[in-house]
Protein backbone atom coordinates (compact mmCIF):
# COMPACT_ATOMS: atom_id res chain seq x y z
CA UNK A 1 -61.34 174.84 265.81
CA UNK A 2 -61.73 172.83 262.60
CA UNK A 3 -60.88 168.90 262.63
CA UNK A 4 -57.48 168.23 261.13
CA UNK A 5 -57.59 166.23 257.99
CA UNK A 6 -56.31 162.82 258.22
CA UNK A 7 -53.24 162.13 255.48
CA UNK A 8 -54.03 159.32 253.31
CA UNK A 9 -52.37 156.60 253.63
CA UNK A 10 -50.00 154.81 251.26
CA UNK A 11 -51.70 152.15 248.96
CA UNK A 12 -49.50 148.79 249.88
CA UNK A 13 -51.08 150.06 253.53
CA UNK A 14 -54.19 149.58 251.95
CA UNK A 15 -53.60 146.37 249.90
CA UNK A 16 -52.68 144.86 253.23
CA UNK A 17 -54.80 145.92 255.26
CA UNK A 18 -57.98 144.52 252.65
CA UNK A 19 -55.96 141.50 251.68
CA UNK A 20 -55.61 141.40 256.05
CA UNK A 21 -59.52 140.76 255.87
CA UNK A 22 -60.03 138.56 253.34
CA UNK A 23 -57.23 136.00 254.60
CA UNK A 24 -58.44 136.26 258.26
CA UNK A 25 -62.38 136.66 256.96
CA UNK A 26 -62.04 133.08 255.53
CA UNK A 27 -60.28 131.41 258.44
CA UNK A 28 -62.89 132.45 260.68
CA UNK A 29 -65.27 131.23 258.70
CA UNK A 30 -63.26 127.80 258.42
CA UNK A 31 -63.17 127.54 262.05
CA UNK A 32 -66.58 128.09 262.19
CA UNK A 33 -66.88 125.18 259.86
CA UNK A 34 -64.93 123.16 262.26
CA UNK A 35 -66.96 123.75 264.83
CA UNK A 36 -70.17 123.61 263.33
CA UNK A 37 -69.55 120.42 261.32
CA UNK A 38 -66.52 118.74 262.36
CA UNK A 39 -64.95 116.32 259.85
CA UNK A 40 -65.08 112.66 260.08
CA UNK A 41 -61.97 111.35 261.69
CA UNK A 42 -60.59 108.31 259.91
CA UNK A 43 -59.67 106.25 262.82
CA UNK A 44 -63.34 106.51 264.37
CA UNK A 45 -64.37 104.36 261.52
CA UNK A 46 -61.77 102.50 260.12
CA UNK A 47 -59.15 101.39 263.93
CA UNK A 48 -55.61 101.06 263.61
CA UNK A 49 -54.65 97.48 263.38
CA UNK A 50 -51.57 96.18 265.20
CA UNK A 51 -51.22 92.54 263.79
CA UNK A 52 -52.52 91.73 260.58
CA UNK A 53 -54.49 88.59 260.36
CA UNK A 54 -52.59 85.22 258.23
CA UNK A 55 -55.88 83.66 257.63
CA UNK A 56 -59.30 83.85 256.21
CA UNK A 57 -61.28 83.31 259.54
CA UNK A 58 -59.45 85.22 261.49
CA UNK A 59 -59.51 88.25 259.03
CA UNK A 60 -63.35 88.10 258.97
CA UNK A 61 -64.03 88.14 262.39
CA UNK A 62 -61.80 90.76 262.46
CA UNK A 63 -63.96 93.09 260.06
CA UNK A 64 -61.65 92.52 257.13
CA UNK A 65 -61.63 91.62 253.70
CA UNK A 66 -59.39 88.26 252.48
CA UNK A 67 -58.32 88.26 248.97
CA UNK A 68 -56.13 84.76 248.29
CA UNK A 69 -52.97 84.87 246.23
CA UNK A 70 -52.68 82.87 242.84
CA UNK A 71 -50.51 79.47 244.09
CA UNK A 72 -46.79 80.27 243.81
CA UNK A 73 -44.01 77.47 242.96
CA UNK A 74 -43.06 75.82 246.34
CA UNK A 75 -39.15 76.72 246.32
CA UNK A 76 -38.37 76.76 250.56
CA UNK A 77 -40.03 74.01 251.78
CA UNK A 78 -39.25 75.57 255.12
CA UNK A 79 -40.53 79.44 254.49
CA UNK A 80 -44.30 80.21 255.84
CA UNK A 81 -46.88 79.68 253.14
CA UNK A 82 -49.11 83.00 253.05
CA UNK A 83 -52.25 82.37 251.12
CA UNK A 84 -53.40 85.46 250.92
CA UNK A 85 -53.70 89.21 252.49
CA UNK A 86 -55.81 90.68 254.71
CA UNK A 87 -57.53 94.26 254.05
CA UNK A 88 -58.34 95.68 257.10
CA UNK A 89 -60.03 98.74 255.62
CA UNK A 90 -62.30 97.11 252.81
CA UNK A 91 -65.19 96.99 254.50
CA UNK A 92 -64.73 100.55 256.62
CA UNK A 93 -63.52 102.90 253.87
CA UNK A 94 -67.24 102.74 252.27
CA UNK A 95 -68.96 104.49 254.96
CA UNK A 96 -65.80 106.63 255.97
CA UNK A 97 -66.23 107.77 252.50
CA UNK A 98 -70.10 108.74 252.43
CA UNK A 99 -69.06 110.36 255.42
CA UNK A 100 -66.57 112.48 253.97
CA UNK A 101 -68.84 112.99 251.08
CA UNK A 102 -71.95 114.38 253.66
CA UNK A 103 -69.40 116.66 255.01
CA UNK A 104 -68.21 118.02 251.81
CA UNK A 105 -71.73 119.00 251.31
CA UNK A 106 -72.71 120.57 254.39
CA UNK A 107 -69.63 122.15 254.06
CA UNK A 108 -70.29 123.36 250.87
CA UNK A 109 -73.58 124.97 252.07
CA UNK A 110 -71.74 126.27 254.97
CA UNK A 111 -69.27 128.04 253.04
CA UNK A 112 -71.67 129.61 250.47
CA UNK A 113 -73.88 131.09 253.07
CA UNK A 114 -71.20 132.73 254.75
CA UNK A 115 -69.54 133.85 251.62
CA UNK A 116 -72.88 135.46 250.33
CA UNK A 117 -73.19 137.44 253.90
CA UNK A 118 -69.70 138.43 253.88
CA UNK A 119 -70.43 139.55 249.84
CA UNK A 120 -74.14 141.10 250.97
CA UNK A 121 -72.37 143.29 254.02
CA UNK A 122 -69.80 144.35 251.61
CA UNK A 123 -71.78 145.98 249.05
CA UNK A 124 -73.33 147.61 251.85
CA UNK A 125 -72.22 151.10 253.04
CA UNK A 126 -69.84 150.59 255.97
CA UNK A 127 -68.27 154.18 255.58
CA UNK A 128 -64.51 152.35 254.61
CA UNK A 129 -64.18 151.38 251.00
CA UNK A 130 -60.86 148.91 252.41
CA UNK A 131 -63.52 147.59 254.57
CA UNK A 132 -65.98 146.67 252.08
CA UNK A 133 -63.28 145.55 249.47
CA UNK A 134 -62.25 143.26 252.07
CA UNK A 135 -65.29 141.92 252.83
CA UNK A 136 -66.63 141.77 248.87
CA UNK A 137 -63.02 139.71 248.48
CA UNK A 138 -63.56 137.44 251.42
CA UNK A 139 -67.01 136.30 250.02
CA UNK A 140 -65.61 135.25 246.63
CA UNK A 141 -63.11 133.54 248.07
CA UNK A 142 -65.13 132.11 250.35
CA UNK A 143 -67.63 131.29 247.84
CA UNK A 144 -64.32 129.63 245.65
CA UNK A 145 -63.55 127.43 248.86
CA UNK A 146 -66.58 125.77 249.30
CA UNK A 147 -66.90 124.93 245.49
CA UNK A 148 -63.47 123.27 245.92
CA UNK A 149 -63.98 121.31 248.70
CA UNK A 150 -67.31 119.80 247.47
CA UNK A 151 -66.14 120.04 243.00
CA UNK A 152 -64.46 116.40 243.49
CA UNK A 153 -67.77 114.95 245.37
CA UNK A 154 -70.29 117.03 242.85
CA UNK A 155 -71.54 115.34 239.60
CA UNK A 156 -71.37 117.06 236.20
CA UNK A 157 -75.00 118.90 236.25
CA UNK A 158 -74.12 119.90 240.12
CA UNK A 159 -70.67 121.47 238.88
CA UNK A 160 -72.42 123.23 235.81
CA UNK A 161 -75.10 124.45 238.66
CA UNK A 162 -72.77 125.66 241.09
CA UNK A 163 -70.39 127.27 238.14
CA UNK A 164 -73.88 129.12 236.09
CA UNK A 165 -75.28 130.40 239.51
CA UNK A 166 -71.68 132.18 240.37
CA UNK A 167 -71.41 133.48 236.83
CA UNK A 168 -74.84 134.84 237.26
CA UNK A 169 -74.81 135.78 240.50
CA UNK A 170 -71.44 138.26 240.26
CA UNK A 171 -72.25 139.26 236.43
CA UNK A 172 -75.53 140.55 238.23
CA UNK A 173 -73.83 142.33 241.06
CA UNK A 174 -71.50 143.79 238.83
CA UNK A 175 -74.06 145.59 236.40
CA UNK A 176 -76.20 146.31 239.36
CA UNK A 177 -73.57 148.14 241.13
CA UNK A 178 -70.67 149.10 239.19
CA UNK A 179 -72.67 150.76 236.03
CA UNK A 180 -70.32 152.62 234.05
């Protein structure tokens, strides 16, 4: 008895079923971001203030920053006389920000790593072309994440680095394996 052929299916089946990977492909690998390298949480450096300070010492030995208002005409003789502000989050938004900045490296890294594996395993043969589409997609896109999240961190020679080693790197796979 002879194996029955399988019908083919229809190509939106396809379409979705690739397009399936590559969205699913790249939240697993954000939730392996997450749990590799969780991101800094703003609160843990920079707490929620209920009252703000009215003065200068107080606002200092609370952590904050004082900046004094220019002298405005007295008009109410009988209205509180605010010198100045308090900002709470002067002094913690620095390293809040480096630590965001860290993170959007290692996250970076993260993401191109896995997006390289994900391309690597797709060019291999898996014995499903959907299968290795979807993989091949999920990499790029993968690979396009993590030089999003870090592009606003990166300086100009780091973006033309990151931007001449994709070029390269998919011109390359594409004369190595597509050749016409």
């Amino acid at each position: 008895m002879e194996p029955q052929p399988t019908a083919a299916h229809p190509k939106f089946v396809r379409w979705a079923l690739m397009l399936g990977i590559v969205i699913i492909l790249n939240v697993f690998f954000s939730v392996v971001l997450a749990l590799a390298y969780p991101a800094p949480v703003y609160e843990d450096y920079c707490p929620q203030v209920s009252v703000s300070p009215t003065n200068a010492a107080t606002c200092d030995a609370q952590g904050g920053v004082w900046t004094e208002y220019s002298p405005a005409p007295a008009t109410d003789p009988s209205s509180p006389k605010f010198s100045g502000y308090c900002d709470m989050y002067a002094k913690c938004q620095v390293p809040f920000q480096a630590a965001q900045e860290q993170h959007a490296l290692y996250a970076f890294v993260l993401m191109v790593a896995l997006g390289i594996v994900a391309l690597i395993a797709g060019f291999m043969p898996l014995g499903s072309s959907i299968v290795s589409s979807g993989l091949s997609y999920g990499g790029v896109l993968a690979l396009i994440i993590g030089s999003a999240q870090y592009w606003g961190t990166a300086g100009n020679w780091i973006r033309l680095a990151i931007s001449t080693v994709g070029l390269v790197a998919l011109l390359y796979i594409g004369w190595r394996r597509f050749r016409d």
